[in-house]
Protein backbone atom coordinates (compact mmCIF):
# COMPACT_ATOMS: atom_id res chain seq x y z
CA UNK A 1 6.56 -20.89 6.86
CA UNK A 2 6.93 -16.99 7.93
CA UNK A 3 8.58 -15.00 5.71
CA UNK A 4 9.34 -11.03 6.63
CA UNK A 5 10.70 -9.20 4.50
CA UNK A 6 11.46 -5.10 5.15
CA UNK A 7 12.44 -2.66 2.88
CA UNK A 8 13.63 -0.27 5.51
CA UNK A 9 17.03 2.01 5.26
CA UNK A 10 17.39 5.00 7.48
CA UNK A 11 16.61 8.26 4.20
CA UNK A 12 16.51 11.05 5.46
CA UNK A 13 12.64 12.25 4.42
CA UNK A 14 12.63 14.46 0.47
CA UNK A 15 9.13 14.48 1.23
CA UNK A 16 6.74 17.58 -0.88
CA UNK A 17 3.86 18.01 1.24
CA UNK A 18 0.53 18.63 -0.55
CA UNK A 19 -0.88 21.94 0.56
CA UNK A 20 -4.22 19.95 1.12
CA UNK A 21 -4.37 16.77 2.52
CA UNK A 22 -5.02 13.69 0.52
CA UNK A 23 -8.57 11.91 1.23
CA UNK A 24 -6.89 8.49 1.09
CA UNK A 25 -9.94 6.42 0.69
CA UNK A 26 -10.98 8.29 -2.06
CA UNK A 27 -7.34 8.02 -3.43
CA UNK A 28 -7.95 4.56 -3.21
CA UNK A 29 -11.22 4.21 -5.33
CA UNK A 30 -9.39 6.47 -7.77
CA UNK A 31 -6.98 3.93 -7.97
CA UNK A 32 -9.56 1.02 -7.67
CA UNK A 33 -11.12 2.09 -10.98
CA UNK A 34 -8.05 2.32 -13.02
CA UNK A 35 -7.57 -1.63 -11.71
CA UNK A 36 -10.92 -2.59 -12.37
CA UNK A 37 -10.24 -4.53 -15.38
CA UNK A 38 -7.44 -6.32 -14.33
CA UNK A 39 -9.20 -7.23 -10.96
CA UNK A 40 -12.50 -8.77 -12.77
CA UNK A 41 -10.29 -10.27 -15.51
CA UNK A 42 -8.57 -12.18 -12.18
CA UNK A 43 -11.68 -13.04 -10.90
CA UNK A 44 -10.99 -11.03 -7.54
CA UNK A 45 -12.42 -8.20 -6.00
CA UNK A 46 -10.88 -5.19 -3.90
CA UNK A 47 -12.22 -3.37 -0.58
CA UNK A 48 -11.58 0.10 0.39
CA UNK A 49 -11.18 -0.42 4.02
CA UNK A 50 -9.89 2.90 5.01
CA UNK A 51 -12.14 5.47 6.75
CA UNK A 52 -13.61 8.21 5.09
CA UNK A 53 -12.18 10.60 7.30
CA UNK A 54 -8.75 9.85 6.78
CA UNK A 55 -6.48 12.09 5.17
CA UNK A 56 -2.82 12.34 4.86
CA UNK A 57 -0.59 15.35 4.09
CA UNK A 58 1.92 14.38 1.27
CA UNK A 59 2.54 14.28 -2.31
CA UNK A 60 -0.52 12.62 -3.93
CA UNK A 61 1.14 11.49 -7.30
CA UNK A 62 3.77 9.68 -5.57
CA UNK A 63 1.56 8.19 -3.17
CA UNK A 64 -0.85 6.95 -5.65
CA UNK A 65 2.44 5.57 -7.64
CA UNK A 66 2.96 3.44 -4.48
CA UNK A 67 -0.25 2.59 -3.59
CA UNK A 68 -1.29 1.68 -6.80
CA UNK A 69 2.02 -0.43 -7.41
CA UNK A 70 1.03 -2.22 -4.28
CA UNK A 71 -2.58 -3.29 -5.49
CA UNK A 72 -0.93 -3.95 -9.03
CA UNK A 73 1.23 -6.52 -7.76
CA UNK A 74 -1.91 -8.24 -5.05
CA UNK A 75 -3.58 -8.18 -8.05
CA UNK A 76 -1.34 -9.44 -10.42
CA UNK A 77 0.11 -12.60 -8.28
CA UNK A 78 -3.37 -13.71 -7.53
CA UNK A 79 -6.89 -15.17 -9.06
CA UNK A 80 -9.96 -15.47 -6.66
CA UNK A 81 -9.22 -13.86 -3.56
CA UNK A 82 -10.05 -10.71 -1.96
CA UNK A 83 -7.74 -7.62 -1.58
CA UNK A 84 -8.49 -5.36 1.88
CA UNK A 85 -6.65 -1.98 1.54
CA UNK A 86 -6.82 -0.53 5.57
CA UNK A 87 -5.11 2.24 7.29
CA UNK A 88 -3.91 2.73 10.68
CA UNK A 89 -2.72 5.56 12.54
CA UNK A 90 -1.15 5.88 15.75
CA UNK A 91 2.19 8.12 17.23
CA UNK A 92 4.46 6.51 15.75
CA UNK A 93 3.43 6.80 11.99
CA UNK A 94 0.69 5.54 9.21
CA UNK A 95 0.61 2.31 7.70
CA UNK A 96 -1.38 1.40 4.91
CA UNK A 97 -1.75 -1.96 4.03
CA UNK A 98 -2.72 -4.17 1.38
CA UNK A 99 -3.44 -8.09 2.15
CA UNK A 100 -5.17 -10.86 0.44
CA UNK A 101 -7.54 -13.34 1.77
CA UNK A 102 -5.21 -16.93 1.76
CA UNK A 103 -2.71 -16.40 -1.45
CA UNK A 104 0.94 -16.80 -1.41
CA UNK A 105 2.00 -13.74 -4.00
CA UNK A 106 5.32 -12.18 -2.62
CA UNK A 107 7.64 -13.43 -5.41
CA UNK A 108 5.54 -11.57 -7.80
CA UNK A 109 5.44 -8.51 -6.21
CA UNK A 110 9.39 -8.42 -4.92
CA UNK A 111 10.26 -9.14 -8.69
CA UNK A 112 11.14 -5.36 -9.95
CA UNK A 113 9.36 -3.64 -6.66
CA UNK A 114 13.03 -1.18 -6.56
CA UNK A 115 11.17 1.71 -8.30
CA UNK A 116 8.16 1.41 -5.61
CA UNK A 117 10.77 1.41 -2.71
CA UNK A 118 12.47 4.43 -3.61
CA UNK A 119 9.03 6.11 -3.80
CA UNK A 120 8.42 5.10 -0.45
CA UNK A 121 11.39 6.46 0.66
CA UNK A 122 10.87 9.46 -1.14
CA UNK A 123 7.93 9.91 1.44
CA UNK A 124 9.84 9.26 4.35
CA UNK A 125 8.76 5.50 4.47
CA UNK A 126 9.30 1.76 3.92
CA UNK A 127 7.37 -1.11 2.65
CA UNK A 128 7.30 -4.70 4.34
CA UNK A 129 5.78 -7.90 2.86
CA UNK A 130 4.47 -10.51 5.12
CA UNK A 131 3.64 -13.52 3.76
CA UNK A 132 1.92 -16.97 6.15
CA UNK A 133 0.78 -20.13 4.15
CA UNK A 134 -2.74 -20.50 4.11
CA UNK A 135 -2.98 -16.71 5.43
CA UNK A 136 -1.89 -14.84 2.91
CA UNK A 137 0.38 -11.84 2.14
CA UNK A 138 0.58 -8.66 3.32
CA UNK A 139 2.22 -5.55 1.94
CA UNK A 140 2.55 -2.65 4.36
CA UNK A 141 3.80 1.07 3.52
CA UNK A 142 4.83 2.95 6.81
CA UNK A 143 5.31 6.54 7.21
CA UNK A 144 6.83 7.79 10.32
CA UNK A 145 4.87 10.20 12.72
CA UNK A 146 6.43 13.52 11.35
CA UNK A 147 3.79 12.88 8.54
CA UNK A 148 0.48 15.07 9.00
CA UNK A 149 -2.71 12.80 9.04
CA UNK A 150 -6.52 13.98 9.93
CA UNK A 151 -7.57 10.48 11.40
């Protein structure tokens, strides 16, 4: 059974852009090591997927409150699985996305997510959840292209 679900309304973007772009995979570790205790006590580990080279031009607090939301909630719904964090750019936008290896978690992240989706928005994007039995879930935060990335 499929299951997409997308947070997407057309907001007009409130985004503060960071006068220096954001490293995001060293935004990620950042974040990685403030989880590490609830990933080990779950049993699971994380992987940084994103390339070193990637940086994105936005506000860094809010986009480690989203990001770090995002793990929270792989983390939380799941025991014994691995969590990929990867980041793709192309014209139309980033995504950033955060998926597990075979574990059904989306009714543990949806429950209470509004806060994270108004940050999202507040950066001029959306999040998505995908979820496929014995494939996993996936959570996805898109920016459209009139963000600045260094990919």
């Amino acid at each position: 059974m499929k299951s997409l679900i997308h947070y997407t309304h057309p907001v007009p973007s409130t985004q503060t852009v960071a006068t220096e772009p954001v490293p995001l995979h060293r935004l990620v570790d950042q974040i990685m090591v403030g989880l590490l205790p609830l990933v080990t006590g779950k049993r699971s580990f994380i992987i940084n997927d994103v390339d070193q080279t990637f940086h994105l031009q936005t506000d860094e607090n809010l986009l480690a409150y989203v990001l770090g939301n995002l793990l929270s909630g792989a983390i939380n719904g799941t025991e014994n699985v691995c969590i990929r964090v990867e980041a793709v750019c192309n014209k139309e936008g980033v995504q950033i996305r955060v998926r597990n290896n075979g574990t059904y978690f989306y009714s543990t992240v949806s429950n209470g997510f509004s806060h994270v989706v108004q940050a999202a928005r507040q950066l001029g994007g959306n999040i998505s959840f995908y979820n496929q039995h014995n494939e996993g879930t996936t959570l996805t935060f898109y920016m459209a292209a009139p963000v600045q990335t260094i990919c």
